[in-house]
Every structure is written in C-alpha cells, then in structure tokens.
Protein backbone atom coordinates (compact mmCIF):
# COMPACT_ATOMS: atom_id res chain seq x y z
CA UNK A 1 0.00 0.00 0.00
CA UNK A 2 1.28 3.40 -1.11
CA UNK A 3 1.66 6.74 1.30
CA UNK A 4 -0.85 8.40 -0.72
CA UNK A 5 -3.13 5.79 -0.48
CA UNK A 6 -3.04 6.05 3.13
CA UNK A 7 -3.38 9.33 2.73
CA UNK A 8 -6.64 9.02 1.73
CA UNK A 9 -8.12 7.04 3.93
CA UNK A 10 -7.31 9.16 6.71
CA UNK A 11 -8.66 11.90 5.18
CA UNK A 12 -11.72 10.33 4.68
CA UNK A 13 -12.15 8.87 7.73
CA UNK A 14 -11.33 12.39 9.00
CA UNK A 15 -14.47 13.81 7.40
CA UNK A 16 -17.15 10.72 8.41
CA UNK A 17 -18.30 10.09 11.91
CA UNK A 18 -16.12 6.77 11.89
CA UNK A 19 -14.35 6.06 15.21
CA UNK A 20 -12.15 3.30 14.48
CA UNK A 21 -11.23 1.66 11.01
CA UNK A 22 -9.28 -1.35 10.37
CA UNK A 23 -7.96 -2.49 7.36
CA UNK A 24 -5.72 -5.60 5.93
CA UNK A 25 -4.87 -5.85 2.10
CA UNK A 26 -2.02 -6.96 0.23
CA UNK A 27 0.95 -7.89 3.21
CA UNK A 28 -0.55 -4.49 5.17
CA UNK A 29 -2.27 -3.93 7.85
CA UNK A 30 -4.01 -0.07 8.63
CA UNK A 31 -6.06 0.76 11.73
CA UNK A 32 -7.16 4.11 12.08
CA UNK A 33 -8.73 5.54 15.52
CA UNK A 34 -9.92 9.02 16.06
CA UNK A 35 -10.09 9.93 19.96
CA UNK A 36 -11.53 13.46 21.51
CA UNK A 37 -7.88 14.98 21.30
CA UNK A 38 -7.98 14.71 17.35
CA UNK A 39 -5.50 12.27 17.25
CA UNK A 40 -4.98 10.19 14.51
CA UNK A 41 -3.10 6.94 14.65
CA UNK A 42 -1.33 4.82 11.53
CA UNK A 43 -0.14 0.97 12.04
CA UNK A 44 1.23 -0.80 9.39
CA UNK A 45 2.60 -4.44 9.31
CA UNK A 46 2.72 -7.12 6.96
CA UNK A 47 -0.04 -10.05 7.66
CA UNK A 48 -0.42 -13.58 6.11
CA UNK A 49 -4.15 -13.21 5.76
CA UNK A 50 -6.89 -12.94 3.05
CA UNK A 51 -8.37 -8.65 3.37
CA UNK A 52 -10.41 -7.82 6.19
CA UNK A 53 -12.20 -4.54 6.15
CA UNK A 54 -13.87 -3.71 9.84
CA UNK A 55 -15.28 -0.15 10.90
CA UNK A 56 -16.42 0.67 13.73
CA UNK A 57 -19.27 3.70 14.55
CA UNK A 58 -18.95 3.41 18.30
CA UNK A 59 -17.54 6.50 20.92
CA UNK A 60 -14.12 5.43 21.94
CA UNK A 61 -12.66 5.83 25.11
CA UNK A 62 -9.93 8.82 25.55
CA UNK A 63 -7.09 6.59 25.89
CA UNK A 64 -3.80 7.03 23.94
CA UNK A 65 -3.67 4.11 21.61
CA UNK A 66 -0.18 2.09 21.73
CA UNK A 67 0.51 0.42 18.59
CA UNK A 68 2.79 -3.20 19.95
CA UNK A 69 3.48 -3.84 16.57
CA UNK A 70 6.52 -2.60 14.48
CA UNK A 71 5.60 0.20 12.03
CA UNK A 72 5.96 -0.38 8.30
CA UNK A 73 4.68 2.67 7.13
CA UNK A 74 3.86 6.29 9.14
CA UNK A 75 3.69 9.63 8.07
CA UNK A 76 6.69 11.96 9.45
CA UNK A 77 6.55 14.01 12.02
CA UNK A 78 7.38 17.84 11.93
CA UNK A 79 8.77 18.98 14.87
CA UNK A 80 7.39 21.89 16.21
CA UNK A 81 9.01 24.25 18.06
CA UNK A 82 8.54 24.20 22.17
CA UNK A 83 6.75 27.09 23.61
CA UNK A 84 6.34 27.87 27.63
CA UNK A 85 2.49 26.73 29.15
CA UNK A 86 1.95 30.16 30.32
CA UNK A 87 2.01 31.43 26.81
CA UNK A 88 0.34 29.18 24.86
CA UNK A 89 -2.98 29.50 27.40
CA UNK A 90 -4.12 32.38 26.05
CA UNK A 91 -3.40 32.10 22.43
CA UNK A 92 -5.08 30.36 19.59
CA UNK A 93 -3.99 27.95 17.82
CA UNK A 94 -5.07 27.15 13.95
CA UNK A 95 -4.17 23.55 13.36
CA UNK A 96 -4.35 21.19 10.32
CA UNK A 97 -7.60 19.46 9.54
CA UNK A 98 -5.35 16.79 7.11
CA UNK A 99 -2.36 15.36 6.89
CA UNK A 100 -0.98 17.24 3.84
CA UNK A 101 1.75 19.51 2.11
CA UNK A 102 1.82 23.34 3.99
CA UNK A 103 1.99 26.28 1.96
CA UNK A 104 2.21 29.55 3.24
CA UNK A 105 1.23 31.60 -0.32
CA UNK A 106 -1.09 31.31 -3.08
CA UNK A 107 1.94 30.25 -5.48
CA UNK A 108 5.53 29.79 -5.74
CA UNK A 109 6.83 33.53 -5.79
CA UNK A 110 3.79 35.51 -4.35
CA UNK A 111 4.26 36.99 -0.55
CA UNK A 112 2.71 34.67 1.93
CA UNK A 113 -0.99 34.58 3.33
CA UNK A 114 0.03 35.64 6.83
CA UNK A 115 3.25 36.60 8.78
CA UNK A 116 3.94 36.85 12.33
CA UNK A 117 2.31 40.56 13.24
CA UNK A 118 -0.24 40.18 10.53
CA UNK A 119 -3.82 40.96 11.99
CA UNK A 120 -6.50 38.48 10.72
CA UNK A 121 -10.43 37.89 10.84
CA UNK A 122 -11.78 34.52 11.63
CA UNK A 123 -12.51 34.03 7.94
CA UNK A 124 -9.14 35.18 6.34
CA UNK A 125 -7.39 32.39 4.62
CA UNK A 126 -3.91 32.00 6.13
CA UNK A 127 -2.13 29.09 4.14
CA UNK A 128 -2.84 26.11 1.89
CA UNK A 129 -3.08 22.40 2.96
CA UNK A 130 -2.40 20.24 -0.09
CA UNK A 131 -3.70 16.87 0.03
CA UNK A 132 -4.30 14.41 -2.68
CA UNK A 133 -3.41 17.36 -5.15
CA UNK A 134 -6.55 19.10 -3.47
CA UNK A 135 -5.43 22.61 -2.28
CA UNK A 136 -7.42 23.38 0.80
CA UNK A 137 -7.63 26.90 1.74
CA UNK A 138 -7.41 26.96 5.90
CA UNK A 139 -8.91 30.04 7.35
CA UNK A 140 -7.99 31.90 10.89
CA UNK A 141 -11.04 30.57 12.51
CA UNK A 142 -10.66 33.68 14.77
CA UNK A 143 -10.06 37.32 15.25
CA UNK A 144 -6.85 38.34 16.44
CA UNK A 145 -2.62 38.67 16.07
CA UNK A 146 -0.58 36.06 14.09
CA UNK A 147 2.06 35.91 16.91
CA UNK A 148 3.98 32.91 15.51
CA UNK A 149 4.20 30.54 12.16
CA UNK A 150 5.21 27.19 13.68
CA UNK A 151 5.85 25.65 10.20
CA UNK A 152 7.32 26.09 7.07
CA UNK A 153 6.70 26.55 3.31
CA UNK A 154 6.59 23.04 1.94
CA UNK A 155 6.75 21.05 5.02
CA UNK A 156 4.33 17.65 5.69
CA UNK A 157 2.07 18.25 8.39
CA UNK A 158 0.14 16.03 10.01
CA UNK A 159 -4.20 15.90 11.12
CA UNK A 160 -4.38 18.31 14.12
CA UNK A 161 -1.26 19.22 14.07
CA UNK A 162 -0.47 23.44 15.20
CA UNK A 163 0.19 25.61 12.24
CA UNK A 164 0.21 29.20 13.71
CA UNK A 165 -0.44 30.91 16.97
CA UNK A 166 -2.81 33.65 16.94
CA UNK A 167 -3.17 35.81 19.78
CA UNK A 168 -7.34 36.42 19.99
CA UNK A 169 -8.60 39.73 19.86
C-alpha cells in the first residue's frame, strides 16, 4: 500500500463520523482511531491473511492508543518548536484538519498569506493544505494577532497538528 493511499483514507475517515477503522490488504495492515484529542493513529505491518475490512461507529474511550506492533509505514513528524504553558494558554492555535503539504502563499513567488504581526479575521485564509493534489484553503477561525508561524513553506504536516499561533482579539 502506497503513502498516498493512506493518505486518503485518513482523510476520509477524517471527514465521516467513523471512530475506528481497520484495514488488511495486500501484506498491510491499517487501523485508524480518532479519539476526543484529534488524534490520529497509523499501524502498518505485513499479515499472512486474506483482506479484512472492519469499521467501527462506536464512541471510543480517551485513551492514547499504543501500537505493539513494528511500524511499516507512518507519516513523518514535523517537529514543532517548544513554547512555555503560560504562553500558549491564552493564544489560539489554527491547526491542520489533514495530513498534507503546507503552503504559506497562493503560489511559488507571491508573498505569503500571513506573517507573524499580521492581523487576521476569523474568515481570512492563512495558508494552503495540499492533500491528494486538493489545495485546501485553511482560514484563521478567529479574530486576532498572528504571533507565531510554527511551520514552514513546503513542510508535511500532520491531522491536528499546530500551524500558527494567533493571539485572539
């Protein structure tokens, strides 16, 4: 199974009301859970068995999922740069709604959405997510400051993950 075929399902199990997802196909196995922190979790192995698809529509239980098995395939992690409690309680911040490509302008060459100092309204796009050669416009969601950009042009990002700080007006 190919990245951008995970991919996919993520992000469509990111936009259904599905809870857990399980999949085995060709020497692979996916399962997918979705928890109240927006957390999204990959496992892939190879299996010896004929393809089992299972989903699963019921609440799940806020516990961190542990994955036993060695990985095989998971999407990299950007790291993000470590900011003290005290300020991140009273700022916003915009995160990613898919696992994607981050772009910070319109095209290659033009200024970028937002910058650090930048005032924005909750519906003022700020970047690009690309997924699945879908460019997905993310907007502010609120009023306020952009105080910090905690990514950068081009980088992977992943489902929920903090793209800019935005201190609310």
């Amino acid at each position: 199974m190919k990245i951008h075929e995970i991919r996919e399902i993520i992000k469509l199990i990111d936009q259904s009301s599905i809870d857990e997802f399980k999949l085995e196909a060709e020497g692979t196995k996916i399962k997918l859970k979705k928890t109240s922190g927006t957390e999204t979790v990959v496992v892939a192995q190879p299996v010896a068995q004929a393809p089992v698809v299972q989903a699963v529509a019921a609440p799940m239980p806020s516990v961190p999922a542990v994955a036993a098995a060695p990985l095989v395939a998971e999407a990299p992690k950007a790291a993000t740069p470590v900011a003290s409690a005290a300020d991140d309680a009273n700022l916003h911040k915009i995160v990613s709604p898919m696992v994607g490509t981050f772009y910070s302008a319109p095209e290659p060459g033009k200024p970028p959405y937002v910058q650090a100092g930048d005032k924005v309204s909750s519906n003022k796009v700020v970047c690009i997510v690309e997924a699945m050669k879908l460019f997905n416009e993310i907007e502010a969601e609120v009023n306020g400051e952009i105080v910090k950009v905690l990514v950068q042009d081009g980088q992977l990002v992943e489902y929920g993950q903090p793209l800019f700080l935005v201190k609310p007006e």
